[in-house]
Structures are given as structure tokens and as C-alpha cells.
C-alpha atoms as a PDB file:
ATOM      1  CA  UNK A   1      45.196 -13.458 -31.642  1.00  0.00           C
ATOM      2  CA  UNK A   2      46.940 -11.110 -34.120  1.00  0.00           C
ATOM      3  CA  UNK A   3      50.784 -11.447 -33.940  1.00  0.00           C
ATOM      4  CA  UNK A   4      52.248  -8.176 -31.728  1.00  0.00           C
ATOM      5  CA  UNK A   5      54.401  -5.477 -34.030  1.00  0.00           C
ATOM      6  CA  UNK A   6      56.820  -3.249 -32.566  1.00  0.00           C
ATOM      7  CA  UNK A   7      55.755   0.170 -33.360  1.00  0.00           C
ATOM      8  CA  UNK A   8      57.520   2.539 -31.217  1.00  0.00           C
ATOM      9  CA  UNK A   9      60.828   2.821 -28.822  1.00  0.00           C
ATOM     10  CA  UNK A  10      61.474   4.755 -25.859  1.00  0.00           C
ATOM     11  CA  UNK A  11      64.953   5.117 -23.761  1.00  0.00           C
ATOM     12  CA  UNK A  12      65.812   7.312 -21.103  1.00  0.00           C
ATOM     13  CA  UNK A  13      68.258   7.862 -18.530  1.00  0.00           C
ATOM     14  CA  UNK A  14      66.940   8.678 -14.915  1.00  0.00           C
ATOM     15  CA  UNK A  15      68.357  10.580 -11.345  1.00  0.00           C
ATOM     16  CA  UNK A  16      67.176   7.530  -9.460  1.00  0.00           C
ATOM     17  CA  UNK A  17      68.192   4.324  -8.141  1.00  0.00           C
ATOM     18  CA  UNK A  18      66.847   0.894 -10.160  1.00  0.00           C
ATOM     19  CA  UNK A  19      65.086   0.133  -6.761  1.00  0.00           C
ATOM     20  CA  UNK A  20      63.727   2.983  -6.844  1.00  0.00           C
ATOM     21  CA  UNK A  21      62.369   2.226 -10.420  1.00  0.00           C
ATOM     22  CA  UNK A  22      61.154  -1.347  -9.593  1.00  0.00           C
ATOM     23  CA  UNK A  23      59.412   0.305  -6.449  1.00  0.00           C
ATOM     24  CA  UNK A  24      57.593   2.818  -9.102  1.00  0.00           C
ATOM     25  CA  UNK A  25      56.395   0.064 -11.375  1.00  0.00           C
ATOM     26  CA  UNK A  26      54.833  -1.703  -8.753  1.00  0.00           C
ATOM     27  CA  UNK A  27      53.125   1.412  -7.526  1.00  0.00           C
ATOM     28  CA  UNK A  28      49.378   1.088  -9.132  1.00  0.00           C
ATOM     29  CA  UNK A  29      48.176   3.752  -7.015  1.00  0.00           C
ATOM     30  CA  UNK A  30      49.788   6.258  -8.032  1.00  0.00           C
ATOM     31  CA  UNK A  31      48.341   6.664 -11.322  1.00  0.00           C
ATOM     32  CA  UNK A  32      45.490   8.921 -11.296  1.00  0.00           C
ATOM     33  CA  UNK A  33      47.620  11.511  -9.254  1.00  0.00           C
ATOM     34  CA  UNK A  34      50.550  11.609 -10.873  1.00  0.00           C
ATOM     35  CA  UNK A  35      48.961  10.706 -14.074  1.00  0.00           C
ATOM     36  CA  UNK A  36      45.869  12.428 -14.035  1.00  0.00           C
ATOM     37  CA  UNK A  37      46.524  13.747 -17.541  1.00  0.00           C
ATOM     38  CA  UNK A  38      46.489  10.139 -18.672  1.00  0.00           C
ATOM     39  CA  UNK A  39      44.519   7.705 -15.912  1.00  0.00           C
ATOM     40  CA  UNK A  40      41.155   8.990 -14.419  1.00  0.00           C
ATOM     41  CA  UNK A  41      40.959   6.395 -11.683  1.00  0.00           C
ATOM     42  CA  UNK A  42      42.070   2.816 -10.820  1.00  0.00           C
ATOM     43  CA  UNK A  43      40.262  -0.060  -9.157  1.00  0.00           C
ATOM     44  CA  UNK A  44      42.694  -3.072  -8.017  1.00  0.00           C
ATOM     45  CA  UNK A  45      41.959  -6.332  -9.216  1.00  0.00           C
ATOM     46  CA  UNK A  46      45.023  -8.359  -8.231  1.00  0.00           C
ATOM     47  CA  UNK A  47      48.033  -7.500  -6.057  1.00  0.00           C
ATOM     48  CA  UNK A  48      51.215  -9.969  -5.985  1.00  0.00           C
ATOM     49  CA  UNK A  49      54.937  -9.797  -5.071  1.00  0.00           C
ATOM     50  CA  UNK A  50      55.619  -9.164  -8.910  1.00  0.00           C
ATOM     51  CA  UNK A  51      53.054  -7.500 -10.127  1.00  0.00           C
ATOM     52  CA  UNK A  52      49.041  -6.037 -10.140  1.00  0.00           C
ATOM     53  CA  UNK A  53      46.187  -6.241 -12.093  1.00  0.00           C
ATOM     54  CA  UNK A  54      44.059  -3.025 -12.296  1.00  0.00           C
ATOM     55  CA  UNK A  55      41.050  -1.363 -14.438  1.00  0.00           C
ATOM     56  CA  UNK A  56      42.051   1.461 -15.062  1.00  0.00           C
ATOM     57  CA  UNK A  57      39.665   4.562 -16.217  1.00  0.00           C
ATOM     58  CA  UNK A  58      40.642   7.210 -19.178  1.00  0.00           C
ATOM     59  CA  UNK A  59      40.051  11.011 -19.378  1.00  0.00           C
ATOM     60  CA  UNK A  60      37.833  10.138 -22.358  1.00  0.00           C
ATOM     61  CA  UNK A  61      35.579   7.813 -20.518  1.00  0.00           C
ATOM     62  CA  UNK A  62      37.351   4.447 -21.333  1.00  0.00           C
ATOM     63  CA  UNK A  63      38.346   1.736 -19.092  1.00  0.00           C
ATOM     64  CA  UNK A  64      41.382  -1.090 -19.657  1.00  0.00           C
ATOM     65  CA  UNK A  65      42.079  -3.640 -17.910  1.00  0.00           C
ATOM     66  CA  UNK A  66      45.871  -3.724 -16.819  1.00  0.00           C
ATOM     67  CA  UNK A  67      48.122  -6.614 -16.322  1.00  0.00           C
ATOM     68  CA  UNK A  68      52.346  -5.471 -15.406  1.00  0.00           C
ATOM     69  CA  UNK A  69      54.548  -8.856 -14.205  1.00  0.00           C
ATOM     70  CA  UNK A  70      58.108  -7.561 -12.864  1.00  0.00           C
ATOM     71  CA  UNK A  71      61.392  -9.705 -13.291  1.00  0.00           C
ATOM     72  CA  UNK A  72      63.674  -8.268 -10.804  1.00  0.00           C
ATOM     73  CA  UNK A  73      66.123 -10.486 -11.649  1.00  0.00           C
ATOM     74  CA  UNK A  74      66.747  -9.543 -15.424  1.00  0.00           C
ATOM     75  CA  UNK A  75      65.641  -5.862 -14.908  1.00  0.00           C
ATOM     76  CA  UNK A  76      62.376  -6.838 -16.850  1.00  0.00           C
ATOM     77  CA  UNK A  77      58.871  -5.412 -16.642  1.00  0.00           C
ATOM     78  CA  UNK A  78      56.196  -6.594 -18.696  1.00  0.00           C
ATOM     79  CA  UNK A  79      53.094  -4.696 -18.661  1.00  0.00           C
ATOM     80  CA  UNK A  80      49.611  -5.480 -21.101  1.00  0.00           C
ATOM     81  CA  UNK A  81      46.546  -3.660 -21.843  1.00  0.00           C
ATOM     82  CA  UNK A  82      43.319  -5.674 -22.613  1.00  0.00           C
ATOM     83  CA  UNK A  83      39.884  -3.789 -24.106  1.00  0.00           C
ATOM     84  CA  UNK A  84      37.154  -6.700 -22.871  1.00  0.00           C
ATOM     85  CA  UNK A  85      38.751  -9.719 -23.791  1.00  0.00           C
ATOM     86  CA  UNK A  86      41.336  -8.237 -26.188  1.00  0.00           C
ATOM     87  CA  UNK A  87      45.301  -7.450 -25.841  1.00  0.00           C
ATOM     88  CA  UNK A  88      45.206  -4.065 -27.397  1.00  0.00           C
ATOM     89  CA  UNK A  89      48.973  -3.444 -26.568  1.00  0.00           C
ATOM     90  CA  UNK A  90      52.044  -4.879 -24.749  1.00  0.00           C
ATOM     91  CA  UNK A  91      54.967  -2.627 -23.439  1.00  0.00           C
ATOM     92  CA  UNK A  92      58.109  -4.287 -22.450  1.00  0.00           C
ATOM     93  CA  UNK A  93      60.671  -2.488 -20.355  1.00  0.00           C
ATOM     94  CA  UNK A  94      64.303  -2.919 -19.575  1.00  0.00           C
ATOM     95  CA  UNK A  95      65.709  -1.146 -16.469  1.00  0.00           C
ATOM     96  CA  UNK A  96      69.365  -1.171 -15.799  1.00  0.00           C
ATOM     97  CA  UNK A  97      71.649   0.220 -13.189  1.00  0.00           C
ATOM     98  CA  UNK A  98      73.930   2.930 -14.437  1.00  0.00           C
ATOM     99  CA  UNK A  99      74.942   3.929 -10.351  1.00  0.00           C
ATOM    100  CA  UNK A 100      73.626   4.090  -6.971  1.00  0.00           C
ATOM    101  CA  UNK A 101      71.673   6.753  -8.016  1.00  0.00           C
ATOM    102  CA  UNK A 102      70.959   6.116 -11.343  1.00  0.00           C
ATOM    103  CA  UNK A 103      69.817   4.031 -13.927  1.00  0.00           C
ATOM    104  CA  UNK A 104      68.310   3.969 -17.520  1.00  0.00           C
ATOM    105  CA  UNK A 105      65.193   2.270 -19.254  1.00  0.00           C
ATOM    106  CA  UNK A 106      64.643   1.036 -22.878  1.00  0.00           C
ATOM    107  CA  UNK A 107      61.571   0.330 -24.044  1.00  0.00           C
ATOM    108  CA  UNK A 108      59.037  -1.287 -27.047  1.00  0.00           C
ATOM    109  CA  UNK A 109      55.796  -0.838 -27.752  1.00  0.00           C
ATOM    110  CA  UNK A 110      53.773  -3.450 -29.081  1.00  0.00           C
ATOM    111  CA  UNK A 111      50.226  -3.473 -30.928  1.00  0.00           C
ATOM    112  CA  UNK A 112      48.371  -6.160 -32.705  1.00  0.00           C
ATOM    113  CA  UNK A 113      48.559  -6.517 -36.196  1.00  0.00           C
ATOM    114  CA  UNK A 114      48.337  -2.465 -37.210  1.00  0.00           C
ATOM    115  CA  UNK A 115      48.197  -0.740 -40.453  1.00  0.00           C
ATOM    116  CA  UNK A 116      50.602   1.732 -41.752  1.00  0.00           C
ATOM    117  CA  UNK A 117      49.028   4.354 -40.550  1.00  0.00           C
ATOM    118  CA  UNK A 118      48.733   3.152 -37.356  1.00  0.00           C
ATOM    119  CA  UNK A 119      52.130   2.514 -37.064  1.00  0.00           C
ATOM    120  CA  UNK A 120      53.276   6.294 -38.057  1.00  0.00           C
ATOM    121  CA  UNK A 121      50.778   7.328 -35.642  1.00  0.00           C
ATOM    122  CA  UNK A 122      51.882   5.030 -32.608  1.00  0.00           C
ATOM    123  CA  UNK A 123      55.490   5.753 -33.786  1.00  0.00           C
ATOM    124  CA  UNK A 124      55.253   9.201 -32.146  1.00  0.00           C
ATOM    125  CA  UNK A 125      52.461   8.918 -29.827  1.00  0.00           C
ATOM    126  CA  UNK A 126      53.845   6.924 -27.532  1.00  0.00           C
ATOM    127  CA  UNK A 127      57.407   8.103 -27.178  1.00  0.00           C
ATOM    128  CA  UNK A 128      55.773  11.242 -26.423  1.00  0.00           C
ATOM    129  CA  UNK A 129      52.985   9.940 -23.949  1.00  0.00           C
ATOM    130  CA  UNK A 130      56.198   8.125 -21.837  1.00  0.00           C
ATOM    131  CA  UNK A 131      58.488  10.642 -21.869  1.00  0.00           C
ATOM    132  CA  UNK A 132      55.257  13.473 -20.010  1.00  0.00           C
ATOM    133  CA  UNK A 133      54.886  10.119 -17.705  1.00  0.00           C
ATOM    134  CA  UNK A 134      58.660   9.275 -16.774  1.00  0.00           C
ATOM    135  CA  UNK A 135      58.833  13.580 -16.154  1.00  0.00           C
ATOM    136  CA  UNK A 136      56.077  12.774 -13.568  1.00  0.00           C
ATOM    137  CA  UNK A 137      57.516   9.644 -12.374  1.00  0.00           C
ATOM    138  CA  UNK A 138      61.096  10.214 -11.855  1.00  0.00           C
ATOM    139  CA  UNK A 139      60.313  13.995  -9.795  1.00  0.00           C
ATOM    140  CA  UNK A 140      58.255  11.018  -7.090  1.00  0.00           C
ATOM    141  CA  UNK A 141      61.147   8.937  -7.718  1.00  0.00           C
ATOM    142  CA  UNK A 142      64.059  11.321  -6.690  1.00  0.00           C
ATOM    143  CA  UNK A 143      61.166  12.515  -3.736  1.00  0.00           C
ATOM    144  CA  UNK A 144      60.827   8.894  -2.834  1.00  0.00           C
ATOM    145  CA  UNK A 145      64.989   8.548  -2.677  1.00  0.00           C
ATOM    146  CA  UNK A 146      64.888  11.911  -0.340  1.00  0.00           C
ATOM    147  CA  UNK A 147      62.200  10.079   2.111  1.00  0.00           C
ATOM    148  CA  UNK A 148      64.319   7.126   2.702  1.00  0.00           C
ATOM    149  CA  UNK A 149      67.278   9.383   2.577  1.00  0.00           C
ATOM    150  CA  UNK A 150      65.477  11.088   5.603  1.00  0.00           C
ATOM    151  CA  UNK A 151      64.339   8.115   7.204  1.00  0.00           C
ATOM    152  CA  UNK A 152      61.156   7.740   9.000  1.00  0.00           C
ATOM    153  CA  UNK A 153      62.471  10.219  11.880  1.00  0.00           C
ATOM    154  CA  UNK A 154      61.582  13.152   9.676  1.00  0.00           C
ATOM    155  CA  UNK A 155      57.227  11.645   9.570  1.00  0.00           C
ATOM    156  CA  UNK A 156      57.745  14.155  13.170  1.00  0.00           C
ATOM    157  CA  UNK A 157      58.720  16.799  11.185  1.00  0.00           C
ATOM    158  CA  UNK A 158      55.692  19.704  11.004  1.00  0.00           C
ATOM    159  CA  UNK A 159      54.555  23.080   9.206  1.00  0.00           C
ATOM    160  CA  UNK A 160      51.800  25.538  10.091  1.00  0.00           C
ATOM    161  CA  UNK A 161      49.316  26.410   7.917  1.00  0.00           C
ATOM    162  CA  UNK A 162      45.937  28.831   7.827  1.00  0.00           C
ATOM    163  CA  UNK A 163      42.680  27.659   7.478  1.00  0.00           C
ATOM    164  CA  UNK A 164      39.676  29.685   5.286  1.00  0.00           C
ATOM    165  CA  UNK A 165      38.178  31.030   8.996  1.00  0.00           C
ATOM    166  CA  UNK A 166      42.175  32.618  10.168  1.00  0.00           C
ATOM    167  CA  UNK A 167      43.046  29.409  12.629  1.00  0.00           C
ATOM    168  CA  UNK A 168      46.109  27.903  12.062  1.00  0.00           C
ATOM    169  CA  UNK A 169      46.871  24.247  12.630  1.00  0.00           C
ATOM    170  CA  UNK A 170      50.248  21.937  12.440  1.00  0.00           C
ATOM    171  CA  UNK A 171      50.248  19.411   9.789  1.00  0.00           C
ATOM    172  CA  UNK A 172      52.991  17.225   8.644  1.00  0.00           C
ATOM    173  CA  UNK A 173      56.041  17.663   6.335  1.00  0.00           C
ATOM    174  CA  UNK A 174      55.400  14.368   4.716  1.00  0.00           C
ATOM    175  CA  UNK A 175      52.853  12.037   3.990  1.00  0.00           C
ATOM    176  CA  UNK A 176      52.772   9.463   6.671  1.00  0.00           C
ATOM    177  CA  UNK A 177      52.206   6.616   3.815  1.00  0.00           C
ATOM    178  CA  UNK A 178      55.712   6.616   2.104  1.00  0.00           C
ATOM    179  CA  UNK A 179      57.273   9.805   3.182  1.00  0.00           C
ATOM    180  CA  UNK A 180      56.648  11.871   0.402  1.00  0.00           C
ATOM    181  CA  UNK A 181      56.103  15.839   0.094  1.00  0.00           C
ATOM    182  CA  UNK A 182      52.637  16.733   1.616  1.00  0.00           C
ATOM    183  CA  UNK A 183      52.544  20.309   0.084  1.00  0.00           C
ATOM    184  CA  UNK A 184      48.665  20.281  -0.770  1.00  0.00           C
ATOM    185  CA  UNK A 185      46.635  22.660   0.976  1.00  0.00           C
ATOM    186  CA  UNK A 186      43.857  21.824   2.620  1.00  0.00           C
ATOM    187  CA  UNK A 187      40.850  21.049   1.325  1.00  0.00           C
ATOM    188  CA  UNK A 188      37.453  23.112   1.963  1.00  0.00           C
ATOM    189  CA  UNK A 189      36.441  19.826   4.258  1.00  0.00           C
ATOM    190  CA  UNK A 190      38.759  20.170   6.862  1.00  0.00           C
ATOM    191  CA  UNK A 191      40.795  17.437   4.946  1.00  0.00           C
ATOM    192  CA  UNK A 192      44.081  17.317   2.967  1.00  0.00           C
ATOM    193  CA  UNK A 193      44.991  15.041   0.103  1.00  0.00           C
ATOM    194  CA  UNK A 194      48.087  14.041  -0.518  1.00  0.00           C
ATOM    195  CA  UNK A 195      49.206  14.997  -4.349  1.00  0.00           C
ATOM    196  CA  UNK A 196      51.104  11.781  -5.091  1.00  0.00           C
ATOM    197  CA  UNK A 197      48.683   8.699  -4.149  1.00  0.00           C
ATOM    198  CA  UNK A 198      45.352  10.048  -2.767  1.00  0.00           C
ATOM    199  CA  UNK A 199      45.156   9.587   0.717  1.00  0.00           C
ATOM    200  CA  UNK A 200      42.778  11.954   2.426  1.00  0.00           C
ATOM    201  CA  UNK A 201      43.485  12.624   6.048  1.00  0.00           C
ATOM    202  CA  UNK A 202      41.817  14.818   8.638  1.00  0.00           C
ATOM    203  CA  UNK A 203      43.770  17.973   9.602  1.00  0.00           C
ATOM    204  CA  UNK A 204      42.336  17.744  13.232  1.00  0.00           C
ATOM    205  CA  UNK A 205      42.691  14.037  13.977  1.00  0.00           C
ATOM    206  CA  UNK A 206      45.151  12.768  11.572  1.00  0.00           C
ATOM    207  CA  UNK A 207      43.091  10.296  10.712  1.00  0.00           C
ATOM    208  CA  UNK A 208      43.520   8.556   7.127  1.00  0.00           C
ATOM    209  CA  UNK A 209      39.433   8.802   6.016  1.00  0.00           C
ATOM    210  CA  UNK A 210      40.152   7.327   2.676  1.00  0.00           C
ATOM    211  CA  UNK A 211      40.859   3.549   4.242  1.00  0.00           C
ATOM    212  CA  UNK A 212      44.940   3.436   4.486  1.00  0.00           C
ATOM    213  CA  UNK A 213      46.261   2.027   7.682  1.00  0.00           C
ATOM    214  CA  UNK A 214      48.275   5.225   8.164  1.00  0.00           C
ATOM    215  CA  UNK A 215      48.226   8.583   9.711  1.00  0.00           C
ATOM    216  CA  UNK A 216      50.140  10.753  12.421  1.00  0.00           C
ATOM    217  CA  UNK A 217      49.436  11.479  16.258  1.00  0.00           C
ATOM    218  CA  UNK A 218      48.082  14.968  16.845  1.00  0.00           C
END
């Protein structure tokens, strides 16, 4: 395998908690929602403690095959992309606490063996790409903080909202999955998908129709 170069570096400082930035790296699913710019879907491969494997679709009809291994313990994530067979990329990414709320990131971008021109090219493409990603990221970070903030008491909380044929009906606040914003309207089916990972529930039943174990009494 070609040795990896460093072509590109990316920090940041963020309005959320390092928890709350471990708990977003771990979060495959969120991709193609949050990310739908950059991911058109994502199929789990493997799911551990530290990490996941995932192929991952493109806008422009690609697939990779991702591999991300956390290190709590020295703030650490490590996360690869493979074409087939073949590491196309490594990023490695430092998180550090900077206060309860708080904390910042440093990253490096690594590709195999490229040209010159490659590197000028990945020198500003991918500071770019991450900093449109970490705007999506830390706005369902800081919403994330809010939900535990809230604690699972405010799941009860409700809204009305009017359906195509003039009914109204009572759906939650927030997403019964992690307590996030669910602001969507519905959908023409009678369901409602939430904005952040996906999940499709009936308005009627509160039933979660796109396989989660999770949902709300009606």
C-alpha cells in the first residue's frame, strides 16, 4: 500500500460538550439526513462499543466502505475510507475539552501517495467539505445537549398540526428516539420523518414503521 500524505488540516472550536462530540462520531445514522449534501444513504456493516463499519452511498452514485475506531481515552477518532479493497483516505481527529459545554477538534487528512495537484486540490477541498459538515453537526449537537438538558419528561410534550383534508392531530415535540426537534411536517402518507436520523412514524398510531424500537402512546 502507498505510504499516507497529509494533505489538508482542519480545527474548529464547538458550543458542545466532548461527550456530546464522541456521541456524534459514533452516530452512523445520521448521515444521509444531516448530510444529505454529502452521503446518499448508509447500510451498517458492523456496530461496536468504539466504533461502526458502514457502506456508505454518494450523491454521484458511488459507494465507500467506512471504517471510524474511537479512543475515548486520548480524545482520538480514527476514521478510513476504502474504494473495493483500497484505503483511498484516512482522517484522524483530535477532540478536546475546552468546558462543560465546549470543546475543540483538530484534524488531518490523509491520502495515498498523491500528486501535486492532488494535493492543492485536497488542500482546500476538504477543509471546506468539514467545516459545511461540523455546521450541520454541531446545530444536532447543541439540539442533542437541549434534549438531555430537558430530560426524557419533555418526550410528553405535544403540538397540533393540520393535515392536507383540514383535521388536525397532536404529534410530539421531539423525536421519541433521542429527543431531538421533530419539526418536519407530515408527509402526504399519513407519516412524519424525523429530519435528523430517518425514522418514519405514523401520525395516528405512533408507531415507528421504519423498524426502530421507539415511538409514543397516542
Amino acid at each position: 500500500m502507498a505510504d499516507l500524505v497529509r494533505v489538508a488540516e482542519y480545527q474548529r472550536d464547538f458550543g458542545a460538550s466532548l461527550e456530546r462530540m464522541f456521541e456524534n462520531a459514533l452516530d452512523w445514522e445520521h448521515l444521509p439526513h444531516v448530510h444529505a449534501h454529502a452521503f446518499s444513504s448508509i447500510a451498517l456493516v458492523e456496530e461496536r462499543a468504539s466504533g461502526w463499519r458502514a457502506n456508505v452511498g454518494t450523491p454521484q452514485g458511488g459507494e465507500l466502505l467506512i471504517d471510524l475506531e474511537l479512543d475515548r481515552e486520548t480524545g482520538c477518532w480514527t476514521t478510513n475510507s476504502y474504494a473495493g479493497e483500497a484505503l483511498i483516505g484516512r482522517i484522524v481527529t483530535h477532540a478536546e475539552k475546552t468546558g462543560p459545554d465546549s470543546c475543540r477538534v483538530g484534524i488531518a487528512f490523509l491520502v495515498p501517495d498523491p500528486d501535486s495537484a492532488q494535493r492543492d486540490a485536497f488542500a482546500g477541498y476538504y477543509p471546506a467539505l468539514y467545516a459545511m459538515l461540523y455546521d450541520e453537526d454541531e446545530a444536532m449537537m447543541i439540539a442533542r445537549a437541549g434534549a438531555v438538558e430537558r430530560g426524557p419528561a419533555a418526550l410528553g410534550e405535544r403540538r397540533m398540526i393540520e393535515l392536507a383534508n383540514g383535521e388536525t392531530e397532536e404529534l410530539p415535540r421531539y423525536c421519541p428516539h433521542l429527543g431531538l426537534p421533530l419539526d418536519a411536517e407530515p408527509d402526504t402518507d399519513g407519516t412524519i420523518t424525523c429530519p435528523w436520523h430517518g425514522y418514519r412514524f405514523d401520525i395516528v398510531t405512533g408507531k415507528c414503521i421504519s423498524g426502530a424500537a421507539c415511538g409514543w402512546a397516542v
